[in-house]
PDB file of N, CA and C in Angstrom:
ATOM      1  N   UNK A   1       0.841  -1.181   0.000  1.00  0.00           N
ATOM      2  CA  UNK A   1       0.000   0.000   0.000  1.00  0.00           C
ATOM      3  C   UNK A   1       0.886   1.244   0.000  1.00  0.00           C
ATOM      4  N   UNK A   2       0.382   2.486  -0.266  1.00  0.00           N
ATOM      5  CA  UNK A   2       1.489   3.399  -0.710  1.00  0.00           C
ATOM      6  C   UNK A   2       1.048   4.463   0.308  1.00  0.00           C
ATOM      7  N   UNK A   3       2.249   5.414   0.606  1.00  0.00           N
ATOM      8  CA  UNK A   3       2.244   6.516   1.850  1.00  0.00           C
ATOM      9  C   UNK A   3       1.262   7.315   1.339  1.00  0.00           C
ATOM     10  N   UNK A   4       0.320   7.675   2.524  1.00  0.00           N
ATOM     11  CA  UNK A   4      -0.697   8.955   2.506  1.00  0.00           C
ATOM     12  C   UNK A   4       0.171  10.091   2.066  1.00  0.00           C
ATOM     13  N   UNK A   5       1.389  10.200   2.303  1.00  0.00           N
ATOM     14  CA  UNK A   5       2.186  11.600   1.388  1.00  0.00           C
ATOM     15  C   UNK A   5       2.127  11.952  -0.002  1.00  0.00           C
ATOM     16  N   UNK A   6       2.456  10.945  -0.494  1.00  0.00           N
ATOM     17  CA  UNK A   6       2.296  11.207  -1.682  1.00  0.00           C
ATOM     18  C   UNK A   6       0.501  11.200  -2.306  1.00  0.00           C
ATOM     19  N   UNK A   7      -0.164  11.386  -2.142  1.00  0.00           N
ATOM     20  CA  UNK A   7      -1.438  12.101  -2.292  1.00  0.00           C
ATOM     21  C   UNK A   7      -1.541  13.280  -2.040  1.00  0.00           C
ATOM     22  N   UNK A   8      -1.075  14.103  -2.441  1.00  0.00           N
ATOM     23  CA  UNK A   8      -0.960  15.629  -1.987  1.00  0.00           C
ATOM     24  C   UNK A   8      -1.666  16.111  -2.918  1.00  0.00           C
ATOM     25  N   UNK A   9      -2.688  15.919  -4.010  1.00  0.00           N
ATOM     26  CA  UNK A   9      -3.400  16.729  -4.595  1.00  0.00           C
ATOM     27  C   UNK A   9      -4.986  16.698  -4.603  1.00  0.00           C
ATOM     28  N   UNK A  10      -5.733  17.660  -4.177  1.00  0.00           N
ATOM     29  CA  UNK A  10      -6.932  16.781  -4.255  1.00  0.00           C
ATOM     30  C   UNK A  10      -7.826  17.645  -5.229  1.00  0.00           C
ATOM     31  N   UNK A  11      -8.077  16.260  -5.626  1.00  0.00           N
ATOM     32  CA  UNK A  11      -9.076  16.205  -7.070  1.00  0.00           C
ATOM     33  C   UNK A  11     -10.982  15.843  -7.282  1.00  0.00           C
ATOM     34  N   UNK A  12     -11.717  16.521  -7.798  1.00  0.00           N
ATOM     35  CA  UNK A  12     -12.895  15.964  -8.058  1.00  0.00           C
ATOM     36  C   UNK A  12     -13.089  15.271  -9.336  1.00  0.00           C
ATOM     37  N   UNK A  13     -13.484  14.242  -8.734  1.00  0.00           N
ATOM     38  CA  UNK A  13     -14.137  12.926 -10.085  1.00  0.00           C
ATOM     39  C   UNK A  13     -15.354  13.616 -10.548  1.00  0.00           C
ATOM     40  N   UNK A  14     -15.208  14.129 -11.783  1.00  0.00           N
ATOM     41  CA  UNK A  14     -16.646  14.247 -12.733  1.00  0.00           C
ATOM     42  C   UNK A  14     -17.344  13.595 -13.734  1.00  0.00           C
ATOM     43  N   UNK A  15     -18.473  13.153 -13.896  1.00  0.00           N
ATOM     44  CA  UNK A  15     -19.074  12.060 -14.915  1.00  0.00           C
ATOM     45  C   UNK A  15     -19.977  13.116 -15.245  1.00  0.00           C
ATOM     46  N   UNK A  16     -20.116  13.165 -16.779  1.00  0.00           N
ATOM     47  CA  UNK A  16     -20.816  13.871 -17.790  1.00  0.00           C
ATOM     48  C   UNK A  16     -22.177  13.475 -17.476  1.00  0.00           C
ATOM     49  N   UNK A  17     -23.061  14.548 -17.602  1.00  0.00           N
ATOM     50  CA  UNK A  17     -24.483  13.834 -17.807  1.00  0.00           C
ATOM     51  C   UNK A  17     -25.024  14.238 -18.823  1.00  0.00           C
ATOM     52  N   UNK A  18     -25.240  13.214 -19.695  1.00  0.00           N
ATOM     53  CA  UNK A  18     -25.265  13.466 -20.930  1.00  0.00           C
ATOM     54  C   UNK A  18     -27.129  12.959 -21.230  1.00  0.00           C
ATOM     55  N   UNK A  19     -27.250  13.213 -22.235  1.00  0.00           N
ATOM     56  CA  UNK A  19     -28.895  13.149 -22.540  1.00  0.00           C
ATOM     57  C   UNK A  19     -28.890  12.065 -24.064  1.00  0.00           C
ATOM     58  N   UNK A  20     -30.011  11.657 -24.305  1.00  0.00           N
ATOM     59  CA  UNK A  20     -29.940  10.502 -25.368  1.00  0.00           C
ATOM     60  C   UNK A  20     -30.675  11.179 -26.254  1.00  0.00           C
ATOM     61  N   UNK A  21     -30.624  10.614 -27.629  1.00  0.00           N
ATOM     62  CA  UNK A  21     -31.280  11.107 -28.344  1.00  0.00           C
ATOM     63  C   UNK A  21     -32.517  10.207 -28.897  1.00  0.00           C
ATOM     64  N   UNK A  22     -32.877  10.524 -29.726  1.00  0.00           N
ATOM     65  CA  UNK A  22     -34.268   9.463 -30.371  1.00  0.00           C
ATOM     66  C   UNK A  22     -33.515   7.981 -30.707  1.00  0.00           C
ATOM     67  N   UNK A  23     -32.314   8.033 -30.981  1.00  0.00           N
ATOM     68  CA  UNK A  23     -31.656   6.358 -31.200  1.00  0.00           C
ATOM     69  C   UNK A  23     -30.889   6.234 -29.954  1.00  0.00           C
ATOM     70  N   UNK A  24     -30.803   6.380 -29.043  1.00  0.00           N
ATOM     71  CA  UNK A  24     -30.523   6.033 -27.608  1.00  0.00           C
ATOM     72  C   UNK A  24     -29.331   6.647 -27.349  1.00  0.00           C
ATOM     73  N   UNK A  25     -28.274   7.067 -28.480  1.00  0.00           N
ATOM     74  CA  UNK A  25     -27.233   7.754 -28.431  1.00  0.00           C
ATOM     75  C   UNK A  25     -26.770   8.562 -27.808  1.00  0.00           C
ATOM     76  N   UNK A  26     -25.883   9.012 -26.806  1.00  0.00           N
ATOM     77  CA  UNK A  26     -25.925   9.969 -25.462  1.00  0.00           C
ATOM     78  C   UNK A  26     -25.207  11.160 -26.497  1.00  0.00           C
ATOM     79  N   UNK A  27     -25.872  12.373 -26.041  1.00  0.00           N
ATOM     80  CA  UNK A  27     -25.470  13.317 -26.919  1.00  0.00           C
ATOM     81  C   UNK A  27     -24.765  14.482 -25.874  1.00  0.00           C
ATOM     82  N   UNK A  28     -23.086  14.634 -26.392  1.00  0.00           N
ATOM     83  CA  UNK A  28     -23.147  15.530 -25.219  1.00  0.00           C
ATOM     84  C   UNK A  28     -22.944  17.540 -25.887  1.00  0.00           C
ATOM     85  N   UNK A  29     -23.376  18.019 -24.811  1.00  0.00           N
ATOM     86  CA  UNK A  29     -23.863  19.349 -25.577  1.00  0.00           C
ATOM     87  C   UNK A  29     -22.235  19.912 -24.888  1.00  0.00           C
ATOM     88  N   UNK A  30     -21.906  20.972 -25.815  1.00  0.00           N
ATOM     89  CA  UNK A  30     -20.735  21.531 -25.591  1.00  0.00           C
ATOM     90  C   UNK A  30     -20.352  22.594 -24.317  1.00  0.00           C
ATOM     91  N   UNK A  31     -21.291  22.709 -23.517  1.00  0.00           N
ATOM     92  CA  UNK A  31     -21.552  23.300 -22.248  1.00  0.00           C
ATOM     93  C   UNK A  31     -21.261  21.955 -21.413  1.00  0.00           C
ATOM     94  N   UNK A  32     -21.442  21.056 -21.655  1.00  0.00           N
ATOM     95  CA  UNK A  32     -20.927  20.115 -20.591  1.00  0.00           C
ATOM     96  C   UNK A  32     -21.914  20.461 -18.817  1.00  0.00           C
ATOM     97  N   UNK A  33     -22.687  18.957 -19.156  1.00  0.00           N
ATOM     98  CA  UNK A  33     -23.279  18.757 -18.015  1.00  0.00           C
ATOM     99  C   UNK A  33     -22.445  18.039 -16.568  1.00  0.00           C
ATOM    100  N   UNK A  34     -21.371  18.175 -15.869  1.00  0.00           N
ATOM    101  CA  UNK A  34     -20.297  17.630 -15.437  1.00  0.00           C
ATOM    102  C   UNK A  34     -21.172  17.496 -13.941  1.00  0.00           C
ATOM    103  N   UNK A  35     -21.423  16.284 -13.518  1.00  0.00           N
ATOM    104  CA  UNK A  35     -21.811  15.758 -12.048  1.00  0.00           C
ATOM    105  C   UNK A  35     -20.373  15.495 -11.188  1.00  0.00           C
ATOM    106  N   UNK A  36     -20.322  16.290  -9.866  1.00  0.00           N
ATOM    107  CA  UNK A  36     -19.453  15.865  -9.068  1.00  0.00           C
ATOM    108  C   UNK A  36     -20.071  14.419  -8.435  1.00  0.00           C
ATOM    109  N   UNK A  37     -18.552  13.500  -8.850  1.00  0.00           N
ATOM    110  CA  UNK A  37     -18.850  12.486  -8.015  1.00  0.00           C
ATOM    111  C   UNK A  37     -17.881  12.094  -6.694  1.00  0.00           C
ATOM    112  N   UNK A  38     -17.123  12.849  -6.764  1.00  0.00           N
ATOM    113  CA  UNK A  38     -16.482  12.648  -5.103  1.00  0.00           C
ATOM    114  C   UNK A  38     -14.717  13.589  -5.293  1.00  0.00           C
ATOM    115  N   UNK A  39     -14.349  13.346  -3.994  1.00  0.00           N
ATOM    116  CA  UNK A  39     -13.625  14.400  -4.067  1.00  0.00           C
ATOM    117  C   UNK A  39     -12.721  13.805  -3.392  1.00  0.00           C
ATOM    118  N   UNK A  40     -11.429  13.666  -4.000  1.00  0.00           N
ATOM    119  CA  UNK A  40     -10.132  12.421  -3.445  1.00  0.00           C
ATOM    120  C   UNK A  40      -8.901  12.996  -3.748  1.00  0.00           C
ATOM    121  N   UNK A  41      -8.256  12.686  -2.843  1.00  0.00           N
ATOM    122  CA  UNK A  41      -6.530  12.496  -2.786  1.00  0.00           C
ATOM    123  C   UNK A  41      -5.917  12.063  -3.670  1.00  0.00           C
ATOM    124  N   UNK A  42      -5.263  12.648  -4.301  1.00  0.00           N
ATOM    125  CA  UNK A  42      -4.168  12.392  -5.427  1.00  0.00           C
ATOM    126  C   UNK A  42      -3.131  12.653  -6.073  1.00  0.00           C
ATOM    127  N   UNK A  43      -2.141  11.228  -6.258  1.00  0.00           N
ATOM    128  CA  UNK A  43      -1.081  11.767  -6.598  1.00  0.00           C
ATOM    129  C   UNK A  43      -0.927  12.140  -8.398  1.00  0.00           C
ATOM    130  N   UNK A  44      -0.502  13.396  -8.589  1.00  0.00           N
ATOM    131  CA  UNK A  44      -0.505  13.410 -10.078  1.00  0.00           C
ATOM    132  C   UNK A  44       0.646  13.600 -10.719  1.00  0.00           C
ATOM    133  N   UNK A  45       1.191  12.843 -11.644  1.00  0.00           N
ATOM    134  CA  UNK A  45       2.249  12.843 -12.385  1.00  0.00           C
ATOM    135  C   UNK A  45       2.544  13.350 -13.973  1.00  0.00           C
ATOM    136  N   UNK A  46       3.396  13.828 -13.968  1.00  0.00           N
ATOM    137  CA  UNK A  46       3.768  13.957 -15.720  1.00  0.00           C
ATOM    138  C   UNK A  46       3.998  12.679 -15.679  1.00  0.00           C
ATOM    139  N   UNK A  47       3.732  12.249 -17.611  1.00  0.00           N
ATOM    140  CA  UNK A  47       4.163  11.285 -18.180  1.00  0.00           C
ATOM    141  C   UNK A  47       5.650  11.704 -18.833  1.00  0.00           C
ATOM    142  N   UNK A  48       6.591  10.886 -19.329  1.00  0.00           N
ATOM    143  CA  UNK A  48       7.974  11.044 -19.785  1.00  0.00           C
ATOM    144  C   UNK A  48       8.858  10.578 -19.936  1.00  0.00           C
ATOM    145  N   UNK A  49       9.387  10.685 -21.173  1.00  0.00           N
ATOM    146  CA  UNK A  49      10.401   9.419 -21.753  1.00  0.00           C
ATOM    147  C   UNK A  49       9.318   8.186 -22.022  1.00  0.00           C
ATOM    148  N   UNK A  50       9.998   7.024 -21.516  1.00  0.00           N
ATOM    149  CA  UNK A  50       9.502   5.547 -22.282  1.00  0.00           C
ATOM    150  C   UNK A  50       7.994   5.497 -21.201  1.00  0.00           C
ATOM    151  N   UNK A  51       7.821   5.719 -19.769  1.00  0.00           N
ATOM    152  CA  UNK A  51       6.256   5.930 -19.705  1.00  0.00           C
ATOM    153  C   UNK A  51       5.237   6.233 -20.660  1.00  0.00           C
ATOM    154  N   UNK A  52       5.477   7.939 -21.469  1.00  0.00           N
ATOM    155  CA  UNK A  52       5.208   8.658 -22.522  1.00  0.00           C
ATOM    156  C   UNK A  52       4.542   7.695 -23.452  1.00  0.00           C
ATOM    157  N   UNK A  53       5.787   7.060 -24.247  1.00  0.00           N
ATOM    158  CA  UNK A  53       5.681   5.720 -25.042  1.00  0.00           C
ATOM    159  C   UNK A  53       4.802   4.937 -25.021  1.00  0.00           C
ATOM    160  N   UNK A  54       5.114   4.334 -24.112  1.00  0.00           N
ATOM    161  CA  UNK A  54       4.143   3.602 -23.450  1.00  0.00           C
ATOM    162  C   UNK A  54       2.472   3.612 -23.347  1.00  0.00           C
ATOM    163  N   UNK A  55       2.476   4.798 -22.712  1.00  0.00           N
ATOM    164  CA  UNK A  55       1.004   5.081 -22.663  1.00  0.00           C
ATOM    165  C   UNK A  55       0.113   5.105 -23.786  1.00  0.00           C
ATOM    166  N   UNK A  56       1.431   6.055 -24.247  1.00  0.00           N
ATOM    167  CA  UNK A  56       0.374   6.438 -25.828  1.00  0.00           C
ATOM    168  C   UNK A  56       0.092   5.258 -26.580  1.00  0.00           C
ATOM    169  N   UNK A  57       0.960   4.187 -26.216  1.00  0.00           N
ATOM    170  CA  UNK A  57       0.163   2.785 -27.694  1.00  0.00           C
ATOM    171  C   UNK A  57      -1.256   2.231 -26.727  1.00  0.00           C
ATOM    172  N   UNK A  58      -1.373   3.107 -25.462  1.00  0.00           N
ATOM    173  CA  UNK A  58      -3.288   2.849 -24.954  1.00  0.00           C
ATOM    174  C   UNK A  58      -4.000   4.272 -24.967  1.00  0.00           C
ATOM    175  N   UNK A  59      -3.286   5.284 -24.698  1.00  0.00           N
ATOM    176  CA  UNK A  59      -4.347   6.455 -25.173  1.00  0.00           C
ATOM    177  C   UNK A  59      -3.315   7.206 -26.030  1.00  0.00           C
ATOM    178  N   UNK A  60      -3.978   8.000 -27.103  1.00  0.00           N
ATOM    179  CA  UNK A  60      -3.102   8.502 -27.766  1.00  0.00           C
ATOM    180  C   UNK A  60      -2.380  10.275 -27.321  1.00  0.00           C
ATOM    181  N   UNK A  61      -3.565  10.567 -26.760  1.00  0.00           N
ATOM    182  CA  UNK A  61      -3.326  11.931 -26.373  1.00  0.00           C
ATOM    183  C   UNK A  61      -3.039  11.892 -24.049  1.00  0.00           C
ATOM    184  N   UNK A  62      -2.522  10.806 -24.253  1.00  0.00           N
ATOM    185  CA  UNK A  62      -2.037  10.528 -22.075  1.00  0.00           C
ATOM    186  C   UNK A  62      -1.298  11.374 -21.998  1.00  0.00           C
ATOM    187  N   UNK A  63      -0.876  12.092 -21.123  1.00  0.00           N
ATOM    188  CA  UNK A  63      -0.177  12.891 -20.601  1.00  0.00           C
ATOM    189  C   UNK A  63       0.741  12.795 -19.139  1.00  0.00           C
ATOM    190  N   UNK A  64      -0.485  12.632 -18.630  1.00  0.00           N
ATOM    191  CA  UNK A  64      -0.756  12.611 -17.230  1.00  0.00           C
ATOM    192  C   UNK A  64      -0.968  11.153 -16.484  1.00  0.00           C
ATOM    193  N   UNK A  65      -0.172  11.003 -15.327  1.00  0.00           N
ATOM    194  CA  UNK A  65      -0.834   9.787 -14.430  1.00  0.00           C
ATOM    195  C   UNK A  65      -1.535  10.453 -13.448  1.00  0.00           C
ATOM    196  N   UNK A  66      -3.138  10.096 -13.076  1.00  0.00           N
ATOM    197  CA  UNK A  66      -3.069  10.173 -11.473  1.00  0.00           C
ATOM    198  C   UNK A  66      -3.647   8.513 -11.183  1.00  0.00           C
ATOM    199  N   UNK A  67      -3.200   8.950 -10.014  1.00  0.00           N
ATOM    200  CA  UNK A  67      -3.524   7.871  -8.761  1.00  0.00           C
ATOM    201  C   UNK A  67      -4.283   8.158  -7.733  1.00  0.00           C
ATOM    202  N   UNK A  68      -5.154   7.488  -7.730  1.00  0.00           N
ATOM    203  CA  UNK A  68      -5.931   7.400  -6.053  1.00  0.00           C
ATOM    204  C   UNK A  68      -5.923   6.253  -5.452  1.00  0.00           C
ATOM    205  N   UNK A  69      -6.592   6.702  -4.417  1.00  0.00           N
ATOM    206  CA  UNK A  69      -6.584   5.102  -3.497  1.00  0.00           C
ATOM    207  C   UNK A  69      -8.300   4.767  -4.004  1.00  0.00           C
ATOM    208  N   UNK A  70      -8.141   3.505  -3.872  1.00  0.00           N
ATOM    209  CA  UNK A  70      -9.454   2.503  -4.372  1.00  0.00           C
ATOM    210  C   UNK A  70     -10.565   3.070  -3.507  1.00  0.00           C
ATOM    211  N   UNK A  71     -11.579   3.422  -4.431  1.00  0.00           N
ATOM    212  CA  UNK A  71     -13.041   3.947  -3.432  1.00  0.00           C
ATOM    213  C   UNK A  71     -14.257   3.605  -4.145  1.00  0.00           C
ATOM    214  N   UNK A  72     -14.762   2.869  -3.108  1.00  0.00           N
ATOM    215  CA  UNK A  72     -15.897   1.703  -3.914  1.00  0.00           C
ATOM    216  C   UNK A  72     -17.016   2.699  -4.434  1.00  0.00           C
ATOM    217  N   UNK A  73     -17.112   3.943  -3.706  1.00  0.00           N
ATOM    218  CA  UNK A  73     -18.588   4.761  -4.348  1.00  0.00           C
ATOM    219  C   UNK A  73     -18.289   5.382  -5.988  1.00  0.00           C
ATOM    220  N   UNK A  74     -16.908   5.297  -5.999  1.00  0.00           N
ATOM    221  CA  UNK A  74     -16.607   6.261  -7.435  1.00  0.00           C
ATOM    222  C   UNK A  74     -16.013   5.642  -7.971  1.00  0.00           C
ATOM    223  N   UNK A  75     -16.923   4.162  -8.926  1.00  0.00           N
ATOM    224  CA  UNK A  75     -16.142   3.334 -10.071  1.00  0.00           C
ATOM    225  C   UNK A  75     -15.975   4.230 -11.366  1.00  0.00           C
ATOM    226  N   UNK A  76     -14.716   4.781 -11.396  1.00  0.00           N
ATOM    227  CA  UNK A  76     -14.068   5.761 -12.681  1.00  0.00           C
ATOM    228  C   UNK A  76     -14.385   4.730 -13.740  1.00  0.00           C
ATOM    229  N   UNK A  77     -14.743   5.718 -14.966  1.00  0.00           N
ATOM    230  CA  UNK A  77     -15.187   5.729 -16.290  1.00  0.00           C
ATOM    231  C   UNK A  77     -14.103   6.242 -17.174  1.00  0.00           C
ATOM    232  N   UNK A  78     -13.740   5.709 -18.206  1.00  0.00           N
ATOM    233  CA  UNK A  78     -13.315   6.709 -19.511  1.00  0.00           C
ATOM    234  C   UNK A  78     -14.255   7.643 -19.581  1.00  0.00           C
ATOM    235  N   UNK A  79     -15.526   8.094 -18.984  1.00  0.00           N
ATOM    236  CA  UNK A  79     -16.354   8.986 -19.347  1.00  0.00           C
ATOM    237  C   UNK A  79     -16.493  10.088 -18.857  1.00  0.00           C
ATOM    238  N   UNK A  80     -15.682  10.222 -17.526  1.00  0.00           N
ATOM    239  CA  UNK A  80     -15.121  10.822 -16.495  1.00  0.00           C
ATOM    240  C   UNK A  80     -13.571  11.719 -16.642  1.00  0.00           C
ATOM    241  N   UNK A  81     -13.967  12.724 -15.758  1.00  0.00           N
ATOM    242  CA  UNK A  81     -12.841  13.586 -16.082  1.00  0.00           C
ATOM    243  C   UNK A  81     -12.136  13.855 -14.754  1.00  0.00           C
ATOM    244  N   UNK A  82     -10.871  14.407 -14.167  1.00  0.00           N
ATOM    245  CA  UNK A  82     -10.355  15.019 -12.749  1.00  0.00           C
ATOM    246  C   UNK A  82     -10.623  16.245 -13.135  1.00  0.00           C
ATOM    247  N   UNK A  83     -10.791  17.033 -12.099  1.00  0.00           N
ATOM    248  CA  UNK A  83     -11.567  18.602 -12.021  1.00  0.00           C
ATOM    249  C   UNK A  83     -10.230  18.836 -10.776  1.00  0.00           C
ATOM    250  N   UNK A  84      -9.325  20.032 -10.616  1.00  0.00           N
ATOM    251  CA  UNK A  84      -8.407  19.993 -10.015  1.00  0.00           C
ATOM    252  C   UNK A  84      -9.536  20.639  -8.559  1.00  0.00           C
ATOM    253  N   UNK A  85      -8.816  20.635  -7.466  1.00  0.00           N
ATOM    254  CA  UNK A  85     -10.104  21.404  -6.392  1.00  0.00           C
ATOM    255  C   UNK A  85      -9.643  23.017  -6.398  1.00  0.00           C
ATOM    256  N   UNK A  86      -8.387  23.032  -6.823  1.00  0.00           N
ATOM    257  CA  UNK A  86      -8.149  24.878  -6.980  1.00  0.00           C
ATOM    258  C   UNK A  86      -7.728  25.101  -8.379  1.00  0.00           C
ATOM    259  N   UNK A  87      -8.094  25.812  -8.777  1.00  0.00           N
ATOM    260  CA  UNK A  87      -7.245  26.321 -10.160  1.00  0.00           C
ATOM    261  C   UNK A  87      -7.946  25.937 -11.090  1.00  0.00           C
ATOM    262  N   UNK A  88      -8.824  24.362 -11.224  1.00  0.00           N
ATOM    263  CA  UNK A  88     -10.095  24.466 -12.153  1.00  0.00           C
ATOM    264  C   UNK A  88      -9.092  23.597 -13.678  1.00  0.00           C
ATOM    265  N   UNK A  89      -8.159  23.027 -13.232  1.00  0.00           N
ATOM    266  CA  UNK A  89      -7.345  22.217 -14.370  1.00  0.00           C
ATOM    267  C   UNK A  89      -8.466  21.253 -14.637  1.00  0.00           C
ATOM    268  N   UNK A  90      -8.407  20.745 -15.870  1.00  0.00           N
ATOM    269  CA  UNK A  90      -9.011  19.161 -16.067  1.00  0.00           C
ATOM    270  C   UNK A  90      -8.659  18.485 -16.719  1.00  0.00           C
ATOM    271  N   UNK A  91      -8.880  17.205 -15.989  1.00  0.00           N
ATOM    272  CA  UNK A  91      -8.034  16.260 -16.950  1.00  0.00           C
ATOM    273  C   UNK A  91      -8.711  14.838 -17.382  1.00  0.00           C
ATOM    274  N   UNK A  92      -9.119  14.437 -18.864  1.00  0.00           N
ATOM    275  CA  UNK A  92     -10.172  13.578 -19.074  1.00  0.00           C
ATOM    276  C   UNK A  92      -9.195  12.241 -18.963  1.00  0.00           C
ATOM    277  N   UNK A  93     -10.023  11.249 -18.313  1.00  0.00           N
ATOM    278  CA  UNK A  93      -9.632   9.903 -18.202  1.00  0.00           C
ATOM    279  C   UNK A  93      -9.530   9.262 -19.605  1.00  0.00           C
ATOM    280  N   UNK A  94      -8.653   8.448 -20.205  1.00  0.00           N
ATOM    281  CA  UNK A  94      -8.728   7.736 -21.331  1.00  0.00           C
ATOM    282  C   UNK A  94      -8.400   6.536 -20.930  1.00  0.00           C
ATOM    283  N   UNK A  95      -7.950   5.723 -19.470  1.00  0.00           N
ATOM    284  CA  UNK A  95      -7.502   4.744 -19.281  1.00  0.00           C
ATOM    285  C   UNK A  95      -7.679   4.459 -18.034  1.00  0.00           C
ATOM    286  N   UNK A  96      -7.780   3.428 -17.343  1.00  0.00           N
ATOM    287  CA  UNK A  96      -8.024   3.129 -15.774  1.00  0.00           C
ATOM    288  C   UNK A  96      -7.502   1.652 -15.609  1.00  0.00           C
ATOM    289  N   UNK A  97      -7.032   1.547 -14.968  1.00  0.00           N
ATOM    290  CA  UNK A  97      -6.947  -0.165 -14.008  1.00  0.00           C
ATOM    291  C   UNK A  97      -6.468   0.081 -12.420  1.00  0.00           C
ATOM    292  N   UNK A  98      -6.638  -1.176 -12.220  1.00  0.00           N
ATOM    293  CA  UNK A  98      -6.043  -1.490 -10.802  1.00  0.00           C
ATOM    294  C   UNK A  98      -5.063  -2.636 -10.775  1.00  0.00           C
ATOM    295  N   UNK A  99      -3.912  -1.489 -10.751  1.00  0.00           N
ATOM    296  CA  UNK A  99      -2.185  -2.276 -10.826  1.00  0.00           C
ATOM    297  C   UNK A  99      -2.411  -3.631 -10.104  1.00  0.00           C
ATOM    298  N   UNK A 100      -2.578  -3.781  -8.750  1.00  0.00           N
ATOM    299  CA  UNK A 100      -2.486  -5.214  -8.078  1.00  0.00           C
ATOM    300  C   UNK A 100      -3.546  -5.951  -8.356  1.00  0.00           C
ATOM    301  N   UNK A 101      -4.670  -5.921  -9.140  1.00  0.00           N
ATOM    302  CA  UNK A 101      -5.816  -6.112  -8.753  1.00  0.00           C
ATOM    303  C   UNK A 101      -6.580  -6.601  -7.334  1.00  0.00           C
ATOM    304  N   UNK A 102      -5.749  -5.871  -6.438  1.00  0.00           N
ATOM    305  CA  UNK A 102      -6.197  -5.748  -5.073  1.00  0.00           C
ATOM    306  C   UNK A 102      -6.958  -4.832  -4.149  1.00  0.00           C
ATOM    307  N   UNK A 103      -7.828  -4.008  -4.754  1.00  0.00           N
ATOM    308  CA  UNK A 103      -8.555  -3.108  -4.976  1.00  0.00           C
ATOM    309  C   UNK A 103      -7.741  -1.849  -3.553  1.00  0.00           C
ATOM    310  N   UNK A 104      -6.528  -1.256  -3.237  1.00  0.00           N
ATOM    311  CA  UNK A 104      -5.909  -0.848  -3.036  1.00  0.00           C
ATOM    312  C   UNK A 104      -5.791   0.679  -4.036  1.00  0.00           C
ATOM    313  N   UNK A 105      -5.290   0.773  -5.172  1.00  0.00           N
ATOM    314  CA  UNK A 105      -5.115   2.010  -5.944  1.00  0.00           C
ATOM    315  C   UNK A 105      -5.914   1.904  -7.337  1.00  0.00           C
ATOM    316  N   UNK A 106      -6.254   3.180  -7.633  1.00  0.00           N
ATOM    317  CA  UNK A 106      -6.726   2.886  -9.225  1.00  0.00           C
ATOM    318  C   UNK A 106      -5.804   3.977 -10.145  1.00  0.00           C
ATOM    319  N   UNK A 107      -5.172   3.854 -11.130  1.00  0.00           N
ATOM    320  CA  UNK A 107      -4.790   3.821 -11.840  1.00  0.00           C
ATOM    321  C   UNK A 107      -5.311   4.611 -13.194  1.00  0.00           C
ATOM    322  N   UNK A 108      -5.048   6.397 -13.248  1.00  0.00           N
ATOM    323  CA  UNK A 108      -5.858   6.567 -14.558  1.00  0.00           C
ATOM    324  C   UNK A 108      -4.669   7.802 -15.698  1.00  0.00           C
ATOM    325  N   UNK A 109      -5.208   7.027 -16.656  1.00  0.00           N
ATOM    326  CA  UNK A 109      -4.178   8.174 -17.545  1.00  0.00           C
ATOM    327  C   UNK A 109      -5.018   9.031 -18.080  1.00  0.00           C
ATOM    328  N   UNK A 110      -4.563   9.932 -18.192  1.00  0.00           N
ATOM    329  CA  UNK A 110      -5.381  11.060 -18.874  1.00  0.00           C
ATOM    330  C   UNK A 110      -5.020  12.170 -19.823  1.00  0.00           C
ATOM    331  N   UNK A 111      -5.564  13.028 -20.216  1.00  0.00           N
ATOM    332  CA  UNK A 111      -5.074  13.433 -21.047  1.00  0.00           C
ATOM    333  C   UNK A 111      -5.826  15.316 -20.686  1.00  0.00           C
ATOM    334  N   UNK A 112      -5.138  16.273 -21.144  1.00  0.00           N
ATOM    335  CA  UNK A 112      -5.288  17.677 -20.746  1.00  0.00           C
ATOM    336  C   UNK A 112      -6.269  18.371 -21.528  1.00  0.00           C
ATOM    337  N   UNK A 113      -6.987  19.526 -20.832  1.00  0.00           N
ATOM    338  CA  UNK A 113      -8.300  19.679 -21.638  1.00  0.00           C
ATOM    339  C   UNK A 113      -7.488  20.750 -22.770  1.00  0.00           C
ATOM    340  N   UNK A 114      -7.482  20.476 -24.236  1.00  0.00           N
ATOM    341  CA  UNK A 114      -7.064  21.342 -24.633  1.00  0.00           C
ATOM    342  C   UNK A 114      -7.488  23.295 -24.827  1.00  0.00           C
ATOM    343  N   UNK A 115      -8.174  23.415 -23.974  1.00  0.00           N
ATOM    344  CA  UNK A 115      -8.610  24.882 -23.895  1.00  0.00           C
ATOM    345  C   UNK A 115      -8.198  25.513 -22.966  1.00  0.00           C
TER     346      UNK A 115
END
């Protein structure tokens, strides 16, 4: 398990709420309907060098690692974004696992809002 220190950033989990259309299709409007879903400790990293690499042959535009610790109310989505808690950064999920599969940390790469 990894030191409460290194969580020094804290972040809100946001999931889009998006609306369907007449073919069930979730349509999302460019105002962005963004639901807070919880608000967690995290460590956030640049990606760089062969990480970099790496990532990108699973998301193409990763940037970023964060990490949290495993929290059963907020199963993260690719659909989901980090919302920083000061400064208003965001950063959309393109990737998630859980390294040990010991439900301990989750694991998300992401990528920077380009605006």
């Amino acid at each position: 398990m990894t030191r409460g220190g290194k969580f020094n950033k804290r972040l809100i989990l946001q999931r889009f709420d998006g609306t369907q259309n007449d073919r069930g299709q979730v349509q999302y409007d460019t105002a962005g309907n963004w639901d807070d879903i919880a608000t967690l400790w995290a460590k956030v990293e640049p990606l760089s060098g062969r990480e970099l690499e790496r990532a990108r042959t699973v998301m193409a535009d990763a940037t970023v690692r964060v990490t949290v610790r495993y929290h059963t109310t907020a199963a993260i989505s690719t659909k989901d974004r980090w919302k920083f808690k000061t400064g208003g950064r965001l950063l959309y999920i393109g990737h998630h696992h859980d390294p040990a599969e010991a439900h301990g940390e989750i694991v998300t790469l992401c990528g920077e809002d380009p605006n």
